[in-house]
PDB file of N, CA and C in Angstrom:
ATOM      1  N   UNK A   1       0.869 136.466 121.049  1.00  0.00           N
ATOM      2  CA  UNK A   1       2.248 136.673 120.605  1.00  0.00           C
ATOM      3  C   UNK A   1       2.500 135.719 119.440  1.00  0.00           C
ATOM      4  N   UNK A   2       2.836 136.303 118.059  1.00  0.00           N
ATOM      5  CA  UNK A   2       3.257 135.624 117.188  1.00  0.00           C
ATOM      6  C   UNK A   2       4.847 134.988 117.527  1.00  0.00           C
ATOM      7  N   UNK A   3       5.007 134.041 116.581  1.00  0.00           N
ATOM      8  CA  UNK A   3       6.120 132.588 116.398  1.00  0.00           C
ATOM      9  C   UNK A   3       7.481 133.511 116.695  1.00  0.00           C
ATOM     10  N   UNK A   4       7.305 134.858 115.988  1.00  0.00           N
ATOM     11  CA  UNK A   4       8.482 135.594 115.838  1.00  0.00           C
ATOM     12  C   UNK A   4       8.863 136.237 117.280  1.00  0.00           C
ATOM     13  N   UNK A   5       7.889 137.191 117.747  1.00  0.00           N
ATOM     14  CA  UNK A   5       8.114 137.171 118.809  1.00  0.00           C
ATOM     15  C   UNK A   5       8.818 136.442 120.097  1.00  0.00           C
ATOM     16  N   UNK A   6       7.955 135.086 120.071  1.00  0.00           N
ATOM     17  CA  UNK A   6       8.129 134.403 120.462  1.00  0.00           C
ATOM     18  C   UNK A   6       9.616 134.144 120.872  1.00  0.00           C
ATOM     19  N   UNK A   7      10.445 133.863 119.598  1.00  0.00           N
ATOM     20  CA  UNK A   7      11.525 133.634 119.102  1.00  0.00           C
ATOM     21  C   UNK A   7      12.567 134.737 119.626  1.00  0.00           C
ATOM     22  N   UNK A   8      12.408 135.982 119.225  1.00  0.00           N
ATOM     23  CA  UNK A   8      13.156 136.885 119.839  1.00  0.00           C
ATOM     24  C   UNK A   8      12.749 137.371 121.353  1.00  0.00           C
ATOM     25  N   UNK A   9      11.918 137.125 122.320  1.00  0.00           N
ATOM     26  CA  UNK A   9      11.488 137.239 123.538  1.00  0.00           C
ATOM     27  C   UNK A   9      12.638 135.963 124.111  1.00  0.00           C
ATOM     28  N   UNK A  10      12.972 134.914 123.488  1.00  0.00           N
ATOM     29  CA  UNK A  10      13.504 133.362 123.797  1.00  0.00           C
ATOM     30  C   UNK A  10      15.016 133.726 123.849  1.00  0.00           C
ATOM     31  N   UNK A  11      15.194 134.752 122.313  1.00  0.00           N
ATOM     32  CA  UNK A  11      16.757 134.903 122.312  1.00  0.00           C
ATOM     33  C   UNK A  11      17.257 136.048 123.417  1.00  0.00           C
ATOM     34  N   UNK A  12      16.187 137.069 123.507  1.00  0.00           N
ATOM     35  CA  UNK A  12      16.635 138.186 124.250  1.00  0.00           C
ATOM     36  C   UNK A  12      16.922 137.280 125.720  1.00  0.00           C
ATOM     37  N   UNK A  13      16.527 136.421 126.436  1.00  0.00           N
ATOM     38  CA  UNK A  13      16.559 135.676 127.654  1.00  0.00           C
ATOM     39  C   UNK A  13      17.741 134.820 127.358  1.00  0.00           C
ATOM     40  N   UNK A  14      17.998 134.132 126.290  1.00  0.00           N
ATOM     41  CA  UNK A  14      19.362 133.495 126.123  1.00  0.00           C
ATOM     42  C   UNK A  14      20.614 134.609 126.303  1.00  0.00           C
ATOM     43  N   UNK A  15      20.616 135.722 125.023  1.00  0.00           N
ATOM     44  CA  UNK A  15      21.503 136.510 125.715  1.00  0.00           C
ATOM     45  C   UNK A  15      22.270 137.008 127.048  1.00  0.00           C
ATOM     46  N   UNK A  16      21.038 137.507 127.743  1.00  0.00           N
ATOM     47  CA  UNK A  16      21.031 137.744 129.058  1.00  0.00           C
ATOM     48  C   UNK A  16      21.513 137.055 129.909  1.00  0.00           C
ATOM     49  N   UNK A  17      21.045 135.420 129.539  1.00  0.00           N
ATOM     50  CA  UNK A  17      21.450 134.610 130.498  1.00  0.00           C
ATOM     51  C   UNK A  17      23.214 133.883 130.028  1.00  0.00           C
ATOM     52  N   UNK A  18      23.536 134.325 128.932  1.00  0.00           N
ATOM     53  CA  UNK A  18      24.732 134.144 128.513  1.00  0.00           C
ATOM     54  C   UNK A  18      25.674 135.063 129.152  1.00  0.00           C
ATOM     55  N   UNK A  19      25.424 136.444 128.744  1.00  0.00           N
ATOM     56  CA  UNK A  19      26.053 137.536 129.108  1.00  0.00           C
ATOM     57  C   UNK A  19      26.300 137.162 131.123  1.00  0.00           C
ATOM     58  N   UNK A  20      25.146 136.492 131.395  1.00  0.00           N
ATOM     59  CA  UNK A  20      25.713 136.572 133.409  1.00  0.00           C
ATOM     60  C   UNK A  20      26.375 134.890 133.725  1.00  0.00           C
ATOM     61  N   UNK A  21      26.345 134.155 132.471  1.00  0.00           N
ATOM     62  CA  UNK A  21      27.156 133.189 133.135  1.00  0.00           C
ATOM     63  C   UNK A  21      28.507 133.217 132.221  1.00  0.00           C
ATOM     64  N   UNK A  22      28.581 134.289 131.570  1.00  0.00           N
ATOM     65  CA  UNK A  22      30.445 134.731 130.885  1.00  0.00           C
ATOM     66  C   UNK A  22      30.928 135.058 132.390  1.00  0.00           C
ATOM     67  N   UNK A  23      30.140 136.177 132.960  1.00  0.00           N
ATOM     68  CA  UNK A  23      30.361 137.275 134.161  1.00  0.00           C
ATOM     69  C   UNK A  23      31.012 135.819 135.359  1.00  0.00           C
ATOM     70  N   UNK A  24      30.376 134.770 135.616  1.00  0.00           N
ATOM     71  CA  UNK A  24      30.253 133.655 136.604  1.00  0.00           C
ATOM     72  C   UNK A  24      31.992 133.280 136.148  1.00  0.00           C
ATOM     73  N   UNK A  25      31.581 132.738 134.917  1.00  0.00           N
ATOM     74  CA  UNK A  25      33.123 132.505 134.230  1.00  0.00           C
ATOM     75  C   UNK A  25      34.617 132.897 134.346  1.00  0.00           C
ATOM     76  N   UNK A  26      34.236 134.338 133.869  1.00  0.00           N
ATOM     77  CA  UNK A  26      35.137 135.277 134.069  1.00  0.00           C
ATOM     78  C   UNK A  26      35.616 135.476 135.777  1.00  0.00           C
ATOM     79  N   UNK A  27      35.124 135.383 136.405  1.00  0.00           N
ATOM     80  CA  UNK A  27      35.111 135.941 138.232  1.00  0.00           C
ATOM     81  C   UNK A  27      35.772 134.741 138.617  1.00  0.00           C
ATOM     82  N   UNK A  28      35.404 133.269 138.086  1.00  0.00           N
ATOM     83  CA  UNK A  28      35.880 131.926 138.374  1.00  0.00           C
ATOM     84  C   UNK A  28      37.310 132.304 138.560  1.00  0.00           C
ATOM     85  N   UNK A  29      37.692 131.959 136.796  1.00  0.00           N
ATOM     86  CA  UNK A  29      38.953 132.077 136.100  1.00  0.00           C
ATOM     87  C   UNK A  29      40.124 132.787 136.979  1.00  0.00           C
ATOM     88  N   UNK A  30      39.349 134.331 137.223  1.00  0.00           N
ATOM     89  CA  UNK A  30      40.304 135.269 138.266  1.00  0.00           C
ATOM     90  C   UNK A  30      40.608 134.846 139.463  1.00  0.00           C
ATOM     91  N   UNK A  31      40.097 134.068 140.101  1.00  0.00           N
ATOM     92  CA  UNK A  31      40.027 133.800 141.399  1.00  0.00           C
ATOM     93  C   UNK A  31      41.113 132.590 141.268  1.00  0.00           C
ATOM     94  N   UNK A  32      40.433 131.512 140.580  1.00  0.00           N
ATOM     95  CA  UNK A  32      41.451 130.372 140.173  1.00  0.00           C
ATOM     96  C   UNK A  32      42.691 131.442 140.292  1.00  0.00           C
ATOM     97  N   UNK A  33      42.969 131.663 139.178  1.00  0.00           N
ATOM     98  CA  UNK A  33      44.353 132.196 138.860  1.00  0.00           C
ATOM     99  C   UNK A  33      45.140 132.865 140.160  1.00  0.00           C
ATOM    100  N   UNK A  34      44.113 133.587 140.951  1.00  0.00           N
ATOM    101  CA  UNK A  34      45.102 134.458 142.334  1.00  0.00           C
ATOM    102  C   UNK A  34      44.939 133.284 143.133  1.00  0.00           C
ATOM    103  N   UNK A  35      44.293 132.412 143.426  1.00  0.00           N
ATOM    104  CA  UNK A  35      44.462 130.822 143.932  1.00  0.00           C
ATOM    105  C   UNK A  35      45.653 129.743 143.490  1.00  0.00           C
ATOM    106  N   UNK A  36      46.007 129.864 142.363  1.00  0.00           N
ATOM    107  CA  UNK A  36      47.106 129.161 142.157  1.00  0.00           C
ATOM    108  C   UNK A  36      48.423 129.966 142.411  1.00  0.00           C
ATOM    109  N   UNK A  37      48.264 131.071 142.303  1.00  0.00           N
ATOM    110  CA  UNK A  37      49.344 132.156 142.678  1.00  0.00           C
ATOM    111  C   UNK A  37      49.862 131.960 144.171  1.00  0.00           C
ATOM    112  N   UNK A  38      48.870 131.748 145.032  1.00  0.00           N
ATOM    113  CA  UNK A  38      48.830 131.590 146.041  1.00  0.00           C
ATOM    114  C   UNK A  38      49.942 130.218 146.574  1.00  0.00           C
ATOM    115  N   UNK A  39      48.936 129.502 146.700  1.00  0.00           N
ATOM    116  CA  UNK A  39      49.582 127.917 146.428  1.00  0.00           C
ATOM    117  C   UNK A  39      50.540 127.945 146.201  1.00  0.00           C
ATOM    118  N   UNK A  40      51.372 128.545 145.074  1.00  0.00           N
ATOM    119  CA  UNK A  40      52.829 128.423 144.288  1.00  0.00           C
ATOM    120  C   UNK A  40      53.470 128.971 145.044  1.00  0.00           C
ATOM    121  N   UNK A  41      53.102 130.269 145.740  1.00  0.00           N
ATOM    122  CA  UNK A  41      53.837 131.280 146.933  1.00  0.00           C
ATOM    123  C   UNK A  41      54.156 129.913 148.157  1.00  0.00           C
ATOM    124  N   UNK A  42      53.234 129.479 148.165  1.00  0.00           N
ATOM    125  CA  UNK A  42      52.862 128.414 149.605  1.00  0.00           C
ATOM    126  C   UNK A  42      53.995 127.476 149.455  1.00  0.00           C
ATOM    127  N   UNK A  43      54.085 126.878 148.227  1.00  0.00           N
ATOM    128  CA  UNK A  43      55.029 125.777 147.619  1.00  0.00           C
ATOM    129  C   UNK A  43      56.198 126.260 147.979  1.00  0.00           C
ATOM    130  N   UNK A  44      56.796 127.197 147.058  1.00  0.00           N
ATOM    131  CA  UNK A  44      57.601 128.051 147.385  1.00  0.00           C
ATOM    132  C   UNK A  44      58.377 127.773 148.074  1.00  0.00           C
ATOM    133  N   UNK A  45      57.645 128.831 149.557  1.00  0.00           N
ATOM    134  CA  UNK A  45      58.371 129.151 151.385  1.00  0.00           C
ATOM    135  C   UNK A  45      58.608 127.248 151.968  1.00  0.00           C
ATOM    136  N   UNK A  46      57.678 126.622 151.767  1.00  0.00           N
ATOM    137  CA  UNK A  46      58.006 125.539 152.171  1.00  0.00           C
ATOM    138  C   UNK A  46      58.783 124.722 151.570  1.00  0.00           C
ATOM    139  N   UNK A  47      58.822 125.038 149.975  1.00  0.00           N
ATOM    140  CA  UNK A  47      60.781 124.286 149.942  1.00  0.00           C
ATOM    141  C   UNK A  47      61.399 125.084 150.316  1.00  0.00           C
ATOM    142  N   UNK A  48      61.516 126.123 150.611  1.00  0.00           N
ATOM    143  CA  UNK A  48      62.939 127.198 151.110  1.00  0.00           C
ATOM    144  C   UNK A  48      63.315 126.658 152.138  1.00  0.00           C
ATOM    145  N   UNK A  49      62.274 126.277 153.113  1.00  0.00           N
ATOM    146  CA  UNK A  49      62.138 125.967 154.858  1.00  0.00           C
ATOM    147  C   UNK A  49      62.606 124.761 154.769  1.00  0.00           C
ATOM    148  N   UNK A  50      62.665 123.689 153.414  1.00  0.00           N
ATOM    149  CA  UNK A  50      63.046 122.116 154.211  1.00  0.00           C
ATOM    150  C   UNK A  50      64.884 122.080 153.917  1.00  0.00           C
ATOM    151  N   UNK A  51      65.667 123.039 153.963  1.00  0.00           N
ATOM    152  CA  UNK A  51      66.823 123.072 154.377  1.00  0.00           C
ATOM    153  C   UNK A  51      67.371 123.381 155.684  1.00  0.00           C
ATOM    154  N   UNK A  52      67.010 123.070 156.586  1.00  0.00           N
ATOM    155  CA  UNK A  52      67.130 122.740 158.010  1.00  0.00           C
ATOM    156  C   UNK A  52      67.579 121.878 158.126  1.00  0.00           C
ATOM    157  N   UNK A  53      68.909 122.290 159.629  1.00  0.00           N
ATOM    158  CA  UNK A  53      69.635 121.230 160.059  1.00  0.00           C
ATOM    159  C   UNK A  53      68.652 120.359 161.195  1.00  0.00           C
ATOM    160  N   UNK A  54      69.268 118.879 160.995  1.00  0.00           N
ATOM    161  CA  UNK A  54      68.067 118.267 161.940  1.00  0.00           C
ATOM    162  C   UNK A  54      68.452 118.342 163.593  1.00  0.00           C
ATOM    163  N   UNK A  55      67.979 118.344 164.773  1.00  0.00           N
ATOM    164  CA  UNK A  55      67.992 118.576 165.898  1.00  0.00           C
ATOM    165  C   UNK A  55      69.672 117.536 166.147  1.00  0.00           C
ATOM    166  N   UNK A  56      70.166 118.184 167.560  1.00  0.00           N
ATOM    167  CA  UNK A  56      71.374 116.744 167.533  1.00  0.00           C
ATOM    168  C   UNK A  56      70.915 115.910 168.047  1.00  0.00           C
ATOM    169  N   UNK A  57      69.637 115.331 168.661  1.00  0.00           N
ATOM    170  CA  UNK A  57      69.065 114.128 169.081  1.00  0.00           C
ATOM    171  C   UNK A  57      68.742 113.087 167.807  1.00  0.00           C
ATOM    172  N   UNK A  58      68.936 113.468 166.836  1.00  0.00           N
ATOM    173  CA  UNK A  58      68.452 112.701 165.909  1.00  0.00           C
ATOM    174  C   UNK A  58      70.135 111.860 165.219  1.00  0.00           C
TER     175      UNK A  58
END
């Protein structure tokens, strides 16, 4: 295998391996994002909930 080859056999494997860790990236990002969505929902209900009267033992 000539230098050139070489070279484009090297890039075709960089590509590839670019193109599946965008894919890793991308899947992250989404997840994060419906994860913080989440959380914020979570945040949310639990300030709604700390307006409660306190027991009369207290």
């Amino acid at each position: 295998m000539d230098r050139i080859e070489a070279i484009e056999a090297r890039l075709a494997w960089l590509e590839k391996s670019l193109a599946e860790l965008d894919e890793v990236v991308r899947t992250t990002a989404d997840e994060m994002r419906r994860l913080r969505g989440e959380i914020d929902a979570m945040r949310d209900d639990s300030v709604a909930g700390t307006d409660f009267e306190k027991p009369p033992h207290y």
